[in-house]
Protein backbone atom coordinates (compact mmCIF):
# COMPACT_ATOMS: atom_id res chain seq x y z
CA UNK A 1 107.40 62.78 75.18
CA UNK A 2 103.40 62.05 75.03
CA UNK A 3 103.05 64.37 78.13
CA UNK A 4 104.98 67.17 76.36
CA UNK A 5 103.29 67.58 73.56
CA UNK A 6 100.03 66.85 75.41
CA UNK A 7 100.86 69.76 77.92
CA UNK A 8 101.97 72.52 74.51
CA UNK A 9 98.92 71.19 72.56
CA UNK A 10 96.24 72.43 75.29
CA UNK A 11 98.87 75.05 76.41
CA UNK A 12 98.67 76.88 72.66
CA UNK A 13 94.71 75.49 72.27
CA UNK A 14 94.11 77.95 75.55
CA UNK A 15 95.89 80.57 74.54
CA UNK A 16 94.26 81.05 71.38
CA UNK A 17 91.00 80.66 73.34
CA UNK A 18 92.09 83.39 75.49
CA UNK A 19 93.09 85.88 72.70
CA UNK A 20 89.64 85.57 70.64
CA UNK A 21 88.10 86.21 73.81
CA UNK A 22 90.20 89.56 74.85
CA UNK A 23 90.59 90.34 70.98
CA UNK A 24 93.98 90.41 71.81
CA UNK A 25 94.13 92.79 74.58
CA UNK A 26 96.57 90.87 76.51
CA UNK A 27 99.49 91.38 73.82
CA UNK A 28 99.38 95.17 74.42
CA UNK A 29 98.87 94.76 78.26
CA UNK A 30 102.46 92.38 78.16
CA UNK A 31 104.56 94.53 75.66
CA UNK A 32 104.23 97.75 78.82
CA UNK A 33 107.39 97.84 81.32
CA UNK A 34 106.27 95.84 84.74
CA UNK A 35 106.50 98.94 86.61
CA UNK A 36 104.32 101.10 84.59
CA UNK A 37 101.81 97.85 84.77
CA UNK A 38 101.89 97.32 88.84
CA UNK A 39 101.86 101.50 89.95
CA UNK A 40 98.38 101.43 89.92
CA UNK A 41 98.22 98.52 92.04
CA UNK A 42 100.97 99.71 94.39
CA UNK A 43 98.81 102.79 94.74
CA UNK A 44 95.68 101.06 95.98
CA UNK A 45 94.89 100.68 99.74
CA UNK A 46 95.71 98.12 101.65
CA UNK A 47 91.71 96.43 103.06
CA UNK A 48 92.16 95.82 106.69
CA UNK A 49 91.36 92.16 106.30
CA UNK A 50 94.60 91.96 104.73
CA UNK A 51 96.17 94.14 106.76
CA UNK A 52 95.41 92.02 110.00
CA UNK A 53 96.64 88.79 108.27
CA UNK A 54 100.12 90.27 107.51
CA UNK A 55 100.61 91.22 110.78
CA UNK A 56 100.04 87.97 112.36
């Protein structure tokens, strides 16, 4: 029970760390469908470094 509360206190202590520091960017960012957020990535070459690693 300790642990629990342990783990939500720091959880909600970094979170609000996190939105003074993006001014609350990452609300707007999460509130977008998941495809609209990853098409730019998908649309981004693949390095070869990568490329060589996924074929092995």
């Amino acid at each position: 029970m300790a642990r629990e509360r342990t783990a939500q206190h720091l959880l909600a202590t970094r979170l609000g760390q996190l939105r003074e520091l993006t001014g609350g960017r990452a609300a707007a960012t999460a509130s977008a469908p998941w495809a609209e957020r990853l098409a730019p990535l998908a649309d981004r070459p693949v390095c070869e470094e990568v490329r060589v690693v996924a074929a092995t």
